[in-house]
N, C-alpha and C. Protein backbone atom coordinates (compact mmCIF):
# COMPACT_ATOMS: atom_id res chain seq x y z
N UNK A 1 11.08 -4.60 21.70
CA UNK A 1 11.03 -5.99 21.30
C UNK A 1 10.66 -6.06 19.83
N UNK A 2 11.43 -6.65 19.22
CA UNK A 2 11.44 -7.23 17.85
C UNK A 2 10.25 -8.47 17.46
N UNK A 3 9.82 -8.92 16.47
CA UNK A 3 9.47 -9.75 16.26
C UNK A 3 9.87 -10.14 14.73
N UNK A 4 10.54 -11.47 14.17
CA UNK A 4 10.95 -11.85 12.68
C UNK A 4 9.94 -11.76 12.11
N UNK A 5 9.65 -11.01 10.82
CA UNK A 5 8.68 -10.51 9.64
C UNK A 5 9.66 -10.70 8.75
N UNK A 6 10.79 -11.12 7.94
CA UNK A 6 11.16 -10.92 7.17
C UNK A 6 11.50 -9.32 6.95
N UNK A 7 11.51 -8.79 6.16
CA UNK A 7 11.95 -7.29 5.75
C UNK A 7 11.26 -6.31 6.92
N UNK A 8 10.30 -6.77 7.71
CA UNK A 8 10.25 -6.03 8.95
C UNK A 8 10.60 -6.07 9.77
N UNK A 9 11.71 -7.05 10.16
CA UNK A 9 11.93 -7.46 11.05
C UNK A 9 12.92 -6.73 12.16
N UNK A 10 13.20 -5.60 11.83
CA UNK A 10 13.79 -4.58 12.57
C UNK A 10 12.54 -3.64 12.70
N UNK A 11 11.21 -3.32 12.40
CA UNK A 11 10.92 -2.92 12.83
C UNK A 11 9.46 -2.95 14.24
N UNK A 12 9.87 -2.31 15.35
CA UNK A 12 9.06 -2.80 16.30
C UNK A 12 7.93 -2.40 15.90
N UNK A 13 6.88 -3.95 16.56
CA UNK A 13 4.96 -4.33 15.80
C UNK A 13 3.97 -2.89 16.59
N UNK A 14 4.93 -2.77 17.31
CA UNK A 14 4.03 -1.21 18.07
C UNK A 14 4.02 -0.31 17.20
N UNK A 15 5.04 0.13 16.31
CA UNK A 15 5.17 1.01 15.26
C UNK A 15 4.33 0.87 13.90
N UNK A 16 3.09 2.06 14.00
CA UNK A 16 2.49 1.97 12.31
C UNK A 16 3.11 1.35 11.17
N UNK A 17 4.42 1.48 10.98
CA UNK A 17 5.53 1.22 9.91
C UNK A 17 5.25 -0.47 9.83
N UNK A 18 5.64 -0.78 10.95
CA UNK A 18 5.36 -2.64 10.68
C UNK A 18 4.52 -3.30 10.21
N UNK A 19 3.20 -2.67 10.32
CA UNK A 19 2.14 -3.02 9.62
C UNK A 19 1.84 -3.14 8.15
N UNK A 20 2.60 -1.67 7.72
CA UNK A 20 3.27 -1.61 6.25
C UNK A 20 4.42 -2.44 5.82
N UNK A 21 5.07 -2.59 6.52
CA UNK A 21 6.40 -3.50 6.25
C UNK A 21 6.17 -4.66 5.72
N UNK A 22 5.55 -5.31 6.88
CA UNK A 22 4.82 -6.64 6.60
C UNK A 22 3.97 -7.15 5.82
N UNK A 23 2.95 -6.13 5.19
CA UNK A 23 2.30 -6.05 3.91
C UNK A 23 2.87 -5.74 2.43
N UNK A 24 3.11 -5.22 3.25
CA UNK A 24 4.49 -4.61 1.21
C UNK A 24 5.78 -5.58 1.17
N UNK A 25 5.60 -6.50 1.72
CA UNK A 25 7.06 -7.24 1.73
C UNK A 25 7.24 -8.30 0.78
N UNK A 26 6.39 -8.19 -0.53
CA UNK A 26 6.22 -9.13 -1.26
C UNK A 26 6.82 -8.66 -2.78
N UNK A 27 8.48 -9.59 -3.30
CA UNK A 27 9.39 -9.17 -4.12
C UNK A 27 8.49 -9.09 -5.30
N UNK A 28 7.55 -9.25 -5.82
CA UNK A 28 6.85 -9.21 -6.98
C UNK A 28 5.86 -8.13 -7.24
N UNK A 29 6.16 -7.16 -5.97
CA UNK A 29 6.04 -5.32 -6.19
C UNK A 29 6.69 -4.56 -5.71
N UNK A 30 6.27 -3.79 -6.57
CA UNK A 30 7.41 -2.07 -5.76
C UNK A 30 7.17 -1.83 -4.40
N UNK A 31 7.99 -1.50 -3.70
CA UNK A 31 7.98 -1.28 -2.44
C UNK A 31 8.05 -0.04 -2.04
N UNK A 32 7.14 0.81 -1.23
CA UNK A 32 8.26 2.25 -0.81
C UNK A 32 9.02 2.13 -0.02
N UNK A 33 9.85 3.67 -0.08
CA UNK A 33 11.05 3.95 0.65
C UNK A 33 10.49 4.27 1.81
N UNK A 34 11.49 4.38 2.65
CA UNK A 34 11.36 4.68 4.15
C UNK A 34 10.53 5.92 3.43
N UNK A 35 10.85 7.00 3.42
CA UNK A 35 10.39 8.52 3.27
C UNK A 35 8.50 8.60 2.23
N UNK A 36 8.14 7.55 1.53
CA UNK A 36 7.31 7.26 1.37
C UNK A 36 6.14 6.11 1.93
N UNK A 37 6.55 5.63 3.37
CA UNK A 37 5.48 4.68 3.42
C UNK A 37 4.54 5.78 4.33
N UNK A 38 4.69 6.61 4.77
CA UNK A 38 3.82 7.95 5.64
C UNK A 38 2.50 8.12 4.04
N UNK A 39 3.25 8.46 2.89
CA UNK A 39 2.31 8.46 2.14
C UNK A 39 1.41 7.43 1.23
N UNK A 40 2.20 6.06 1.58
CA UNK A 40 1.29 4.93 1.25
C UNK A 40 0.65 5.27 2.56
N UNK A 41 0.51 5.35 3.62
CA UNK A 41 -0.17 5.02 4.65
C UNK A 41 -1.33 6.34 4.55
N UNK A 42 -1.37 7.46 4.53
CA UNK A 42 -1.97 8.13 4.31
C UNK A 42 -3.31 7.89 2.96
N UNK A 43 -2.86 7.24 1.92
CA UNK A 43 -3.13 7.07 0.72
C UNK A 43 -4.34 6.11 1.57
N UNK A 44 -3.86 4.88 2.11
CA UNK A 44 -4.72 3.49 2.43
C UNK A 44 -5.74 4.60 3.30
N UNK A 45 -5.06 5.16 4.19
CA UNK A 45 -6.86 5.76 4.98
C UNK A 45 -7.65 6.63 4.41
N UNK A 46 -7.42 6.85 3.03
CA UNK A 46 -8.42 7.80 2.40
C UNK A 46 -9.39 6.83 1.55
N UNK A 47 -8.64 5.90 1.42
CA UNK A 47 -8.98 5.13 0.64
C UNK A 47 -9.94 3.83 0.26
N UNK A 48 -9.19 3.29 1.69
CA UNK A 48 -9.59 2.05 2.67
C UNK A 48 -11.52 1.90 2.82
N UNK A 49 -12.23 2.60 3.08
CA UNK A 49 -13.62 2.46 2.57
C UNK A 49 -14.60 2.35 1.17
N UNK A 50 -13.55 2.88 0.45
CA UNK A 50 -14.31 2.70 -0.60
C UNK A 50 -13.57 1.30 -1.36
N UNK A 51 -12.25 1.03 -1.37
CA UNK A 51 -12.01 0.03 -1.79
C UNK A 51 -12.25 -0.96 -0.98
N UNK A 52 -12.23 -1.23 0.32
CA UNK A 52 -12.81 -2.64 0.60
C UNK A 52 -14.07 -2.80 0.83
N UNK A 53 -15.03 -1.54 0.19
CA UNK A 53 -16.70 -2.23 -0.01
C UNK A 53 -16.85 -2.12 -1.78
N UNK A 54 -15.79 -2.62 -1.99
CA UNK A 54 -15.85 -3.36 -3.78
C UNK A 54 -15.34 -4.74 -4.06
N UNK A 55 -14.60 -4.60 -2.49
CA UNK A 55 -14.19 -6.56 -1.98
C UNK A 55 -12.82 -6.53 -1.99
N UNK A 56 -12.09 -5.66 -1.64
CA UNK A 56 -10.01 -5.66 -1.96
C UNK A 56 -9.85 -5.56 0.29
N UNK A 57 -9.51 -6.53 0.76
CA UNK A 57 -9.33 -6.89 1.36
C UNK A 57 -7.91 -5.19 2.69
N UNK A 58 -8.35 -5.19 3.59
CA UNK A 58 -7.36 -4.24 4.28
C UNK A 58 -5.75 -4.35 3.51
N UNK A 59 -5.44 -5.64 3.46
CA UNK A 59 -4.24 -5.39 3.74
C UNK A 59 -3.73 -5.70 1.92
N UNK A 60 -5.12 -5.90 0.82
CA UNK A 60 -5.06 -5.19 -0.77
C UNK A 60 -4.19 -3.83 -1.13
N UNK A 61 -5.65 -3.08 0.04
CA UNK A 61 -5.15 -1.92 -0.41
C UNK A 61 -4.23 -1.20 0.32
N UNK A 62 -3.60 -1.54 1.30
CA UNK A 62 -2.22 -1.25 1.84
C UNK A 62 -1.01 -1.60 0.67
N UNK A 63 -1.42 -2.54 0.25
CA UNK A 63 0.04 -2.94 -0.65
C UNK A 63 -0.28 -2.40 -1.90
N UNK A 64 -1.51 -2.25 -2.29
CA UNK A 64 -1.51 -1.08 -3.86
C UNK A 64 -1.10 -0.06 -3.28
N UNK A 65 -1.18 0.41 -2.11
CA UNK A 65 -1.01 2.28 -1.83
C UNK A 65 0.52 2.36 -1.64
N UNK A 66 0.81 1.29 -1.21
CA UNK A 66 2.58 1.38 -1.11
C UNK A 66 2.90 0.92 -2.51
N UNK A 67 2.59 -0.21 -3.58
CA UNK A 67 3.12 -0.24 -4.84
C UNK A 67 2.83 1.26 -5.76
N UNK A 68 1.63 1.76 -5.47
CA UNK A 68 1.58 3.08 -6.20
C UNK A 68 2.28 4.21 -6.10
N UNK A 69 2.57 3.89 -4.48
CA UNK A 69 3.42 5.41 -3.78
C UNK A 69 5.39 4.83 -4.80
N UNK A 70 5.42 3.43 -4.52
CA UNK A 70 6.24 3.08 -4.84
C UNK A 70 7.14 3.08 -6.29
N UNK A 71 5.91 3.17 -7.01
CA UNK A 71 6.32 3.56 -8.75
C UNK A 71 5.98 4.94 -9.09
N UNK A 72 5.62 5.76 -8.49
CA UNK A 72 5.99 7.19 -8.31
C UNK A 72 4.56 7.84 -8.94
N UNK A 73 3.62 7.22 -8.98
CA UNK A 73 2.16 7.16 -9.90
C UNK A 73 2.16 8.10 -9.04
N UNK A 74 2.00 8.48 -7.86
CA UNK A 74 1.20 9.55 -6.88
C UNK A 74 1.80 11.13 -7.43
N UNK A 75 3.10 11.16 -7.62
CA UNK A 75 3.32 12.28 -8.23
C UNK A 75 2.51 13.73 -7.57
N UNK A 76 2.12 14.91 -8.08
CA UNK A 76 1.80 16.03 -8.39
C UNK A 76 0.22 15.93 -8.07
N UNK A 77 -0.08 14.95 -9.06
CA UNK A 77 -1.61 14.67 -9.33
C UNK A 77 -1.95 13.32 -8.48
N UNK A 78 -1.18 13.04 -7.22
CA UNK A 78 -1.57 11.47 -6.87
C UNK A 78 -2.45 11.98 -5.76
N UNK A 79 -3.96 11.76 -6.17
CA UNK A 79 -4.97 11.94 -4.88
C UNK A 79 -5.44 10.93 -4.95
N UNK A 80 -6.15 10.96 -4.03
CA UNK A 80 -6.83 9.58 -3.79
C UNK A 80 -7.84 9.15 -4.67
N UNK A 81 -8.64 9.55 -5.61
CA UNK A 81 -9.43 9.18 -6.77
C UNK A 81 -8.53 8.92 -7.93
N UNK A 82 -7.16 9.55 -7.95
CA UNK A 82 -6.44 8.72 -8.95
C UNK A 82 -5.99 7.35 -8.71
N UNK A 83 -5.84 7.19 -7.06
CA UNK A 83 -5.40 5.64 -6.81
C UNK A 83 -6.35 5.45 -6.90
N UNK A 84 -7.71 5.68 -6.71
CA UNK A 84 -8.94 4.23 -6.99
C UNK A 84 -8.87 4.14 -8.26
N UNK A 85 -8.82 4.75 -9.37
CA UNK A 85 -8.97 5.06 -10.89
C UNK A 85 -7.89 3.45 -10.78
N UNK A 86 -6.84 4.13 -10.59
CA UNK A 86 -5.78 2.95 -11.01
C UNK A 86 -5.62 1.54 -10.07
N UNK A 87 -6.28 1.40 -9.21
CA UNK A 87 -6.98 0.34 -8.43
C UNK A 87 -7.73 -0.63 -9.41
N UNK A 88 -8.87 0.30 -9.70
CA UNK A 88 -9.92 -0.35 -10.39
C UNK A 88 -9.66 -0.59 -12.09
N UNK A 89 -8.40 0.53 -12.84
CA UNK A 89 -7.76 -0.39 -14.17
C UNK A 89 -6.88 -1.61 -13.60
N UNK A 90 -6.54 -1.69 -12.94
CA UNK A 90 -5.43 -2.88 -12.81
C UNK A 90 -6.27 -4.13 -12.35
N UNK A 91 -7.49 -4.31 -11.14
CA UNK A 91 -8.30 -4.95 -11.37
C UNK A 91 -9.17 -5.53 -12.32
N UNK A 92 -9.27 -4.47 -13.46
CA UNK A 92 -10.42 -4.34 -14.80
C UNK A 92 -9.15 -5.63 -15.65
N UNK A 93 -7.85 -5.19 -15.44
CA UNK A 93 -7.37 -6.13 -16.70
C UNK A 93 -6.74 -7.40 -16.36
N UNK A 94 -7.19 -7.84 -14.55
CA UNK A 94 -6.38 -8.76 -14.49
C UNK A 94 -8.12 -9.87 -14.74
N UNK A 95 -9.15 -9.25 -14.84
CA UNK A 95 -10.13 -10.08 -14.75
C UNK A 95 -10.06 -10.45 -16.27
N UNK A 96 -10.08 -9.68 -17.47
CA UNK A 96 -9.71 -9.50 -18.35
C UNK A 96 -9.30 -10.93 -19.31
């Protein structure tokens, strides 16, 4: 069984993937590919404690870990202290 999500909407809500789908589905960021949301998703559970006790909400840092996985920042060197690094500049300059 399906449920309409917009860009998730083929995928079934039982499936980890939908959860990502439905969060990253917003045209005003990068999105990952099928073959990268395993590593946005991976990224958010390493992550997920330390950024939402600085106040970035679950489903924040789901969609930075998929916009980061998504613009290719994770690379070679993409561990998880480089996504908080770049979490916390992109926060630093929107307060700015």
């Amino acid at each position: 069984m399906t449920h309409e999500r917009g860009a998730g909407a083929d995928v079934d809500p039982g499936d980890p993937r939908s959860k990502m789908a439905s969060t990253t589905s917003d045209p005003g960021h990068p999105q990952p590919e099928a073959a990268e949301v395993e590593s946005a998703r991976l990224l958010f559970n390493e992550t997920r404690d330390r950024l939402t006790g600085e106040g970035l909400s679950d489903d924040d840092v789901r969609r930075l870990a998929g916009e980061y996985v998504a613009l290719d920042l994770a690379g070679d060197a993409g561990t998880a202290d480089s996504f908080v690094a770049w979490v916390r500049q992109r926060r630093g300059s929107r307060s700015s």
